[in-house]
Protein backbone atom coordinates (compact mmCIF):
# COMPACT_ATOMS: atom_id res chain seq x y z
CA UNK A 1 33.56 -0.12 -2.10
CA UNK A 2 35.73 2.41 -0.55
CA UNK A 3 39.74 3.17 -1.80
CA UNK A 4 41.26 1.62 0.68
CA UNK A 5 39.19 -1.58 1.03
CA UNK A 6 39.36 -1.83 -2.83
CA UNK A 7 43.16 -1.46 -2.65
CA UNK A 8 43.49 -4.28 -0.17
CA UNK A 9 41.05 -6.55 -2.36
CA UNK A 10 43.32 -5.84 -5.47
CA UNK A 11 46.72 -6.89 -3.19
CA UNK A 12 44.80 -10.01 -1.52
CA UNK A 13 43.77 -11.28 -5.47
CA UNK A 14 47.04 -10.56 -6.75
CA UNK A 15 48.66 -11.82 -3.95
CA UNK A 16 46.52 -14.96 -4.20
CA UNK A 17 46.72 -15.85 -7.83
CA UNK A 18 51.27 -15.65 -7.45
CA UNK A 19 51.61 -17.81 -4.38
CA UNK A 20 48.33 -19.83 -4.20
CA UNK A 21 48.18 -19.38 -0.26
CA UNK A 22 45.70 -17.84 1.71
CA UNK A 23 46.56 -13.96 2.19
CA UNK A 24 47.11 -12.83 5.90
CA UNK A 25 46.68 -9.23 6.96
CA UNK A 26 50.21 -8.72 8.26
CA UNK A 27 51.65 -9.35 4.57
CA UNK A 28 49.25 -7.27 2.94
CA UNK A 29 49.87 -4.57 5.62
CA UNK A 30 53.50 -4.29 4.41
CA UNK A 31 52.37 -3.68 0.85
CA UNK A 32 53.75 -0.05 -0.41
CA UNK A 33 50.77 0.62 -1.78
CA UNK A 34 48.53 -0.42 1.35
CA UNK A 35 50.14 2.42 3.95
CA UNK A 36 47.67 1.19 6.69
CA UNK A 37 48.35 -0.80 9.72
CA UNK A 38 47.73 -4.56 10.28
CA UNK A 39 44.63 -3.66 12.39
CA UNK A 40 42.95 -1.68 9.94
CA UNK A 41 43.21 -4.15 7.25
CA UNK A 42 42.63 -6.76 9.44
CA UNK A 43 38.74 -5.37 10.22
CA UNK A 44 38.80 -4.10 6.34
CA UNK A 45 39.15 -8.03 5.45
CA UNK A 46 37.12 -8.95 8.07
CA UNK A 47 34.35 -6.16 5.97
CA UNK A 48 35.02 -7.79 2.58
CA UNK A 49 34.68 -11.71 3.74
CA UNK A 50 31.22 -10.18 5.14
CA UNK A 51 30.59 -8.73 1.90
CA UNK A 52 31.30 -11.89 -0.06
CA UNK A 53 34.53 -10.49 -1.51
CA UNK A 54 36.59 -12.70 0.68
CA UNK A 55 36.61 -16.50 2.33
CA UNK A 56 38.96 -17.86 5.29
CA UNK A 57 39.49 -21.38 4.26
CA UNK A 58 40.44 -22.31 7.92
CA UNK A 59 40.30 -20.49 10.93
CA UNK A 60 43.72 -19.87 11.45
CA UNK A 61 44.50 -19.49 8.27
CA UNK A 62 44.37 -15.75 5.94
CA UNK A 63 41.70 -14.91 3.60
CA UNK A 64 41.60 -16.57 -0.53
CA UNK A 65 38.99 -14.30 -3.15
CA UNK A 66 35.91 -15.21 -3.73
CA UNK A 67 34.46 -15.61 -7.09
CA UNK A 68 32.81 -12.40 -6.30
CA UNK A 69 35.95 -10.81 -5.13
CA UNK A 70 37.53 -12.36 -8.18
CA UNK A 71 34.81 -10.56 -10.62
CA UNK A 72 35.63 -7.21 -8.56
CA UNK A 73 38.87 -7.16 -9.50
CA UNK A 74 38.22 -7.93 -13.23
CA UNK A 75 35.67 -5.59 -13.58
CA UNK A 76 37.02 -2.56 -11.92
CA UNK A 77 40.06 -2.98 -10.15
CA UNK A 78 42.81 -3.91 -12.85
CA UNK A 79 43.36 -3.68 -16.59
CA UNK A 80 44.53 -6.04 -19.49
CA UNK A 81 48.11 -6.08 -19.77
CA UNK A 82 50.08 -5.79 -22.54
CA UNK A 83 51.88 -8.38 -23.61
CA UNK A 84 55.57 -9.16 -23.23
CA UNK A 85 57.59 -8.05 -26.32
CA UNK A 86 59.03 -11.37 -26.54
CA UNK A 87 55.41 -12.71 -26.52
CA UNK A 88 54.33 -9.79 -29.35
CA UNK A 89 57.21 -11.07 -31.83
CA UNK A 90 55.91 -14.38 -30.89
CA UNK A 91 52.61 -13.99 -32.21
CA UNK A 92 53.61 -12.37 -35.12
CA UNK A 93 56.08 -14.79 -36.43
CA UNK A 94 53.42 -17.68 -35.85
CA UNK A 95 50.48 -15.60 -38.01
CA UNK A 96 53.43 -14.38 -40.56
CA UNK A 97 54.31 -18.09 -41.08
CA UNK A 98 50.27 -19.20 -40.59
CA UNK A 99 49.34 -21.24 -43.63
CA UNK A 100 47.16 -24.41 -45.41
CA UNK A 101 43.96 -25.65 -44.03
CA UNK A 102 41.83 -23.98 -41.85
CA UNK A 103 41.05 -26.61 -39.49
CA UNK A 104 45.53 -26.90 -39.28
CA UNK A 105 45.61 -23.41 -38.31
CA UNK A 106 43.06 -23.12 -35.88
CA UNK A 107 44.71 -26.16 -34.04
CA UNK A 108 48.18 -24.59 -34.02
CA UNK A 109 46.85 -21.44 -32.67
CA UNK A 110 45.47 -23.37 -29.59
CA UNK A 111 49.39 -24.00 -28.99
CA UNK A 112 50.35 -20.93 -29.73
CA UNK A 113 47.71 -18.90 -26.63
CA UNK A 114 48.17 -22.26 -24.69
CA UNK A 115 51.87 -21.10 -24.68
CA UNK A 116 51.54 -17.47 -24.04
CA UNK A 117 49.19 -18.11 -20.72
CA UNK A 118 50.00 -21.39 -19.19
CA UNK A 119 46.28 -22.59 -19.41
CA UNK A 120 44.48 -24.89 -21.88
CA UNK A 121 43.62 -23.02 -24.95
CA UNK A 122 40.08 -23.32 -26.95
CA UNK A 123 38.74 -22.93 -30.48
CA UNK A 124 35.35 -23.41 -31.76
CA UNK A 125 34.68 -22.52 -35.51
CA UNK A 126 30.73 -21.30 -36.51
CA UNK A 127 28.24 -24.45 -36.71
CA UNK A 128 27.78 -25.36 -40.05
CA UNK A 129 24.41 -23.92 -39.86
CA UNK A 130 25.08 -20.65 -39.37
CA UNK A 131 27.69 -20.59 -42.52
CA UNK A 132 27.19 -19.07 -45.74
CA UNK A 133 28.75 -19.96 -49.25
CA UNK A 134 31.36 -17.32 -50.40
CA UNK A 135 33.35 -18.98 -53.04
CA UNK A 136 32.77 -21.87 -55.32
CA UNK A 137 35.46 -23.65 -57.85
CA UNK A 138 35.58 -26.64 -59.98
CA UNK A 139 38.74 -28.21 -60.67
CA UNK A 140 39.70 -31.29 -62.90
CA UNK A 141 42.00 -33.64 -61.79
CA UNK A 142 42.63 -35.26 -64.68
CA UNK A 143 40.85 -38.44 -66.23
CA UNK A 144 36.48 -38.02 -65.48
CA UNK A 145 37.57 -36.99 -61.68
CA UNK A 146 36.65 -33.14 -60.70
CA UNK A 147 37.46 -31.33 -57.26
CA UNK A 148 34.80 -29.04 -56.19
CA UNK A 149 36.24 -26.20 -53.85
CA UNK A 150 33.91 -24.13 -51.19
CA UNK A 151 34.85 -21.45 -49.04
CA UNK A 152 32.74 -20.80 -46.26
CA UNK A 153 32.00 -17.21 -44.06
CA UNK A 154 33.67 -18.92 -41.25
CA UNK A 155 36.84 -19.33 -43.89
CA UNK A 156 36.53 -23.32 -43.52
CA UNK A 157 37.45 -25.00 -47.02
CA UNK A 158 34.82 -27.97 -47.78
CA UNK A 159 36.57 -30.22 -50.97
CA UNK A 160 35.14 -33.18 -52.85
CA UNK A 161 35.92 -34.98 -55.20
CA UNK A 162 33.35 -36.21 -58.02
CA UNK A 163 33.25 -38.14 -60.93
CA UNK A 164 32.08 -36.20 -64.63
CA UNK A 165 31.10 -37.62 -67.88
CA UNK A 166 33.54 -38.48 -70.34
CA UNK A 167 32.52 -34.67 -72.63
CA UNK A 168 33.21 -32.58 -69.64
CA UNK A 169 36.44 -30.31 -70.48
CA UNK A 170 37.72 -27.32 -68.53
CA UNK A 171 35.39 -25.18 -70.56
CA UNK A 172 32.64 -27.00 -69.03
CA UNK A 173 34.13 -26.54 -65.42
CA UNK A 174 34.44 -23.08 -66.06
CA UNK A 175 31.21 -22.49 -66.94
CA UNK A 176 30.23 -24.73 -63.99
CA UNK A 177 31.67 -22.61 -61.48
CA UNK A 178 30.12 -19.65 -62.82
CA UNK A 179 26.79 -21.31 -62.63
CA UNK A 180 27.50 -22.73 -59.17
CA UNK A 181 29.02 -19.14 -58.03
CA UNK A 182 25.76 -17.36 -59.38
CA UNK A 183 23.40 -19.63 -57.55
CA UNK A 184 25.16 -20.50 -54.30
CA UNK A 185 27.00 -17.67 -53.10
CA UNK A 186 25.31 -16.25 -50.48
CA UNK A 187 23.42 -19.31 -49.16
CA UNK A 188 23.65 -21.66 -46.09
CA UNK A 189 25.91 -24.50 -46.54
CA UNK A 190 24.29 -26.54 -44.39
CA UNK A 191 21.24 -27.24 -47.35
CA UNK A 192 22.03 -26.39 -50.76
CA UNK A 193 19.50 -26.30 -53.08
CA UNK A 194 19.31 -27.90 -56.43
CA UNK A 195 20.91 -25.63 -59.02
CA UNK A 196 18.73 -24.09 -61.82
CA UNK A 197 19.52 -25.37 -65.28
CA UNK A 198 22.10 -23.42 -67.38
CA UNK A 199 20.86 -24.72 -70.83
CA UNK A 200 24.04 -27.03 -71.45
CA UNK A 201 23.41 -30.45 -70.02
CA UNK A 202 27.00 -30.87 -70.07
CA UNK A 203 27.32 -27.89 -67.66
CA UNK A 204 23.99 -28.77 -65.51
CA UNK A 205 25.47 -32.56 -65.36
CA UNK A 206 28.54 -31.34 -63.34
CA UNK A 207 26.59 -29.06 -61.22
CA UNK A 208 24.50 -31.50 -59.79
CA UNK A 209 27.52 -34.07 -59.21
CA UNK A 210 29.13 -30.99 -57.40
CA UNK A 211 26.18 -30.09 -55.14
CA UNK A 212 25.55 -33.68 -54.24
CA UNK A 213 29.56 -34.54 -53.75
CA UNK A 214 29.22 -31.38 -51.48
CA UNK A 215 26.41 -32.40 -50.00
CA UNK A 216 27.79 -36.10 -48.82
CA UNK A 217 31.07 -34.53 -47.71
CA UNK A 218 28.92 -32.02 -45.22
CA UNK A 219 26.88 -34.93 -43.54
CA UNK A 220 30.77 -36.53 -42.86
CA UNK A 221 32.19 -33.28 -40.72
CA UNK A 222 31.38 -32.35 -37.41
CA UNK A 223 28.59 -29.36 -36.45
CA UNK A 224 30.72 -27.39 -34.56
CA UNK A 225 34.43 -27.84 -34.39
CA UNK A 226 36.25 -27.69 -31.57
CA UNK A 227 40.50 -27.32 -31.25
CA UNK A 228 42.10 -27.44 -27.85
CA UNK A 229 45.43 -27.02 -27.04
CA UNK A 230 47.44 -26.70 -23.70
CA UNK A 231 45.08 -29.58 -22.04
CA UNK A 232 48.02 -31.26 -19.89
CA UNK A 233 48.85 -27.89 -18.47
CA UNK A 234 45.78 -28.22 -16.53
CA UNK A 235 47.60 -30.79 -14.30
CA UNK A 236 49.78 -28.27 -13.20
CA UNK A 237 46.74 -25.36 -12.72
CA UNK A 238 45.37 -27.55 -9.71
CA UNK A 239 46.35 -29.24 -6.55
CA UNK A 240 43.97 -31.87 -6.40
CA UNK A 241 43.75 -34.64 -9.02
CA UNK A 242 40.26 -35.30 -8.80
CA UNK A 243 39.84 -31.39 -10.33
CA UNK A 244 42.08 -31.94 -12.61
CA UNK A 245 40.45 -35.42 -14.20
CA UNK A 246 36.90 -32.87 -13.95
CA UNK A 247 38.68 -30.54 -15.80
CA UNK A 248 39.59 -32.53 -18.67
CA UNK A 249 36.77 -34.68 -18.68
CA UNK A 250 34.64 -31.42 -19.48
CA UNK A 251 37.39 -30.56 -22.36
CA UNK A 252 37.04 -34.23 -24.07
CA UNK A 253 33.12 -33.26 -24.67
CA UNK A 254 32.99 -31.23 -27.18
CA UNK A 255 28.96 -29.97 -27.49
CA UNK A 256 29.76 -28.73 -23.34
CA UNK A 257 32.14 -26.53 -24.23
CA UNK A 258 31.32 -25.35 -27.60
CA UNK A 259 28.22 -24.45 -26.07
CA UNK A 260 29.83 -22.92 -22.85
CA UNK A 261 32.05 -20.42 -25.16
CA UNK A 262 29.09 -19.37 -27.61
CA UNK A 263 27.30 -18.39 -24.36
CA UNK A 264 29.69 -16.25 -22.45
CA UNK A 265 30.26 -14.58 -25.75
CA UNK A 266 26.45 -13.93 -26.78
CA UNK A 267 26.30 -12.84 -23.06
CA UNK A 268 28.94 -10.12 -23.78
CA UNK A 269 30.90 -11.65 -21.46
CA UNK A 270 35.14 -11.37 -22.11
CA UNK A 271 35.60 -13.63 -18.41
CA UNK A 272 33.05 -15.95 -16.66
CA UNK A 273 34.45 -16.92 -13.26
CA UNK A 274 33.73 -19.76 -11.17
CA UNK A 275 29.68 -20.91 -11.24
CA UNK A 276 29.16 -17.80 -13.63
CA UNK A 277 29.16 -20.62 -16.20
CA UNK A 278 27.20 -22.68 -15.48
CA UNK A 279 29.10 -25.61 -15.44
CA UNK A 280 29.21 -27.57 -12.40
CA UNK A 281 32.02 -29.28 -13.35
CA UNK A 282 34.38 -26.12 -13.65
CA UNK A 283 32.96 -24.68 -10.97
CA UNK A 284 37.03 -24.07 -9.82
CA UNK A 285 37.51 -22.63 -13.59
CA UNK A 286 37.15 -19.33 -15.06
CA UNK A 287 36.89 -18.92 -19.30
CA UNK A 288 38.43 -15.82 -20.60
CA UNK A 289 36.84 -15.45 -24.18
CA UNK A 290 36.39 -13.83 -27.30
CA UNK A 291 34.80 -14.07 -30.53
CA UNK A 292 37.12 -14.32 -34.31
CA UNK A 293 35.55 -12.85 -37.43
CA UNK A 294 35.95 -13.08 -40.87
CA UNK A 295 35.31 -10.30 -43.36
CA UNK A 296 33.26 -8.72 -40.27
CA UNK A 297 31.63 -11.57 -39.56
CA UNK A 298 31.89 -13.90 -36.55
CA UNK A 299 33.35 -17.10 -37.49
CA UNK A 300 34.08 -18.22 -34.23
CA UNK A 301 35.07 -18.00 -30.60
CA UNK A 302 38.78 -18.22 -29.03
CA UNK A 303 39.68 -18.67 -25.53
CA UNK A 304 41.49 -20.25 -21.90
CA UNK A 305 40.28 -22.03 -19.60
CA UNK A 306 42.45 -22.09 -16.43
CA UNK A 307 41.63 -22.18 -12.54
CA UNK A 308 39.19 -19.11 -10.68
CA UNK A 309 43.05 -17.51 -9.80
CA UNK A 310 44.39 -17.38 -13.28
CA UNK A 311 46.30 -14.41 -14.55
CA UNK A 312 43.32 -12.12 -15.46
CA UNK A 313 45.46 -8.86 -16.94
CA UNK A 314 48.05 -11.76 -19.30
CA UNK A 315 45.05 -14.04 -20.25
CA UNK A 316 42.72 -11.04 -21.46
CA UNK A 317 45.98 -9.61 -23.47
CA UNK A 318 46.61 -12.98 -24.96
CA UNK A 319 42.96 -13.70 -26.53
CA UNK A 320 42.65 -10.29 -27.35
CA UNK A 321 45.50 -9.88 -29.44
CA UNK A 322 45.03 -13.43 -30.74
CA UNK A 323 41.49 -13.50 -31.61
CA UNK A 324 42.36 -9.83 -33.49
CA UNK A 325 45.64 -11.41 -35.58
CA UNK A 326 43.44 -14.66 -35.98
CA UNK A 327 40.61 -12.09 -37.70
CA UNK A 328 42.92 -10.44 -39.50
CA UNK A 329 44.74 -13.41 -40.80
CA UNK A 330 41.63 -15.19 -41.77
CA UNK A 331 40.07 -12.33 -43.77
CA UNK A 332 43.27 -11.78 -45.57
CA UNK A 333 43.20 -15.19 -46.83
C-alpha cells in the first residue's frame, strides 16, 4: 500500500472508531494531513474497498473499515499510546493499595482496565493443571484443627483446613512443613503424590491429612478461572441489542472465553479482530490481549473485549501496562 492510500486508510479508521458513521471522501479530503482533493481520495477509497480494506454499507452512504482494513491499521499504521497521566497515577495507586487473596485482586483489576478503556475487561488465571507447588505451610489453629497453606506458580493461595491427632504440637507442624516443602515443591498441584515417610508417625500422620485436605479442596475450585469486569459497558459499545445480548452471552461461558484468550496469546497474537477469533458469536468484537507472569512464568492472560472499532492505540496501552504492574505485583508478593 502506497503513502497516500495508507494515510487515507489511517483517517477513515480513526475517523470511524470517534463518530461511528460511515466516512465520506469530502471529510477525509479536508484532513491536514490528507492534502489531496476529494477526487483523488474518492478513486483511492474506491482502490481500498476493492482491496478489502474498505466496505460501503449503503450506496449512498461513505465507506466503514473492514476487519482487514482494521488489522492494517494495527499492524502498521499506528502505535500504542501512552496512557493519560491521570490514568498512570491511576494504576499505580490501585497496585500500591493491591492486597489479600488472589482471586480478590484479579477481580478488582478487571474494574480497574474496564475503567481505563470503556470495554469489558477479562482475566483468566493458569488451569490448575499447568500449576506447580512453590510454597507449603502448616498452621495450627488451635484445639486438633491445622490450616495447610499452598502457593501456587500462578500465585493462587489453596487453604484447608484439617483435623490432627491429639500429640500433634507446633514442633510437629514444623517439621511437617519441612517434609511437605521437601517433597512437593516443584510438583503439579493438580495430583499430589503421597508423601514419603519422615520416620515420626506423628509427623507422617499430619502429612497425609494435609495432602488429602489439599486434595478435596482442589476437586471443589474451578479449572480455569475466569474474572470479568466492565460487562454492562458492552451495552453502550453497540447499537443493536441483539449484539449486545451475543456479546454477553459469550462472556457468561466461561470455557469459550478462557479458551479464546489462551489462543490469541499462544498465537502471539496482542489483537484478534473480527472472525480472526474464531468466534462466531463476536464476530463484531475484537480481543486485545496479553499474557501475566509470575516469577517469569505465565500465570495467566489479561485483556478487553470491545466492538471491531475500539480504541486500538488506548486499549493496547492499558493491558500492556496492566498485565506488566499485574506481573510485577504478583511476583513481589
Amino acid at each position: 500500500m502506497d503513502q497516500r492510500r495508507a494515510t487515507i486508510l489511517r483517517a477513515v479508521v480513526q475517523e470511524y472508531i470517534e463518530t461511528a458513521q460511515p466516512v465520506g471522501s469530502g471529510h477525509v479530503a479536508r484532513l491536514p494531513e490528507v492534502r489531496v482533493s476529494p477526487a483523488t481520495v474518492r478513486h483511492d477509497m474506491v482502490v481500498l474497498e476493492q482491496e478489502g480494506y474498505l466496505r460501503q454499507p449503503h450506496t449512498s452512504a461513505g465507506r466503514v473499515p473492514t476487519d482487514k482494513g482494521y488489522r492494517m491499521f494495527v499492524d502498521n499504521l499506528v502505535e500504542p499510546g501512552p496512557l493519560q497521566a491521570i490514568q498512570r497515577q491511576q494504576v499505580s495507586t490501585f497496585f500500591a493499595k493491591a492486597h489479600g487473596a488472589l482471586e480478590e485482586m484479579l477481580q478488582d483489576t478487571t474494574r480497574l482496565l474496564s475503567g481505563l478503556t470503556d470495554y469489558a475487561a477479562v482475566i483468566t488465571a493458569a488451569p490448575v493443571d499447568d500449576t506447580t507447588v512453590r510454597s507449603v505451610q502448616l498452621v495450627g489453629l488451635g484445639g486438633r484443627t491445622a490450616l495447610v497453606v499452598v502457593v501456587l506458580s500462578n500465585g493462587v493461595v489453596t487453604k484447608a483446613a484439617f483435623e490432627m491427632g491429639d500429640d500433634v504440637g507446633d514442633e510437629h507442624l514444623a517439621a511437617a512443613t519441612v517434609h511437605l516443602s521437601r517433597w512437593l515443591m516443584g510438583l503439579s498441584s493438580s495430583a499430589l503424590p503421597p508423601v514419603p515417610p519422615s520416620g515420626d508417625p506423628v509427623v507422617d500422620l499430619a502429612c497425609a491429612r494435609a495432602v488429602a485436605a489439599l486434595d478435596e479442596a482442589g476437586h471443589e475450585h474451578d479449572a480455569s478461572p475466569m474474572f470479568v469486569g466492565g460487562a454492562s459497558r458492552m451495552a453502550a459499545a453497540f447499537d443493536a441489542v441483539d449484539s449486545v445480548r451475543r456479546v454477553l452471552g459469550i462472556l457468561e461461558q466461561q470455557y469459550v472465553m478462557v479458551g479464546l484468550l489462551r489462543d490469541i496469546v499462544e498465537r502471539g497474537l496482542t489483537v484478534a479482530i473480527g472472525t480472526e477469533h474464531g468466534v462466531e458469536p463476536l464476530a463484531e468484537c475484537s480481543v486485545v490481549v496479553a499474557p501475566y507472569t509470575v516469577e517469569g512464568e505465565t500465570a495467566g492472560a489479561i485483556g478487553v473485549l470491545g466492538p471491531t472499532r475500539m480504541h486500538y492505540p488506548q486499549a493496547l496501552a492499558a493491558v500492556a501496562v496492566v498485565s506488566q504492574r499485574l506481573s510485577e505485583r504478583l511476583s513481589t508478593n
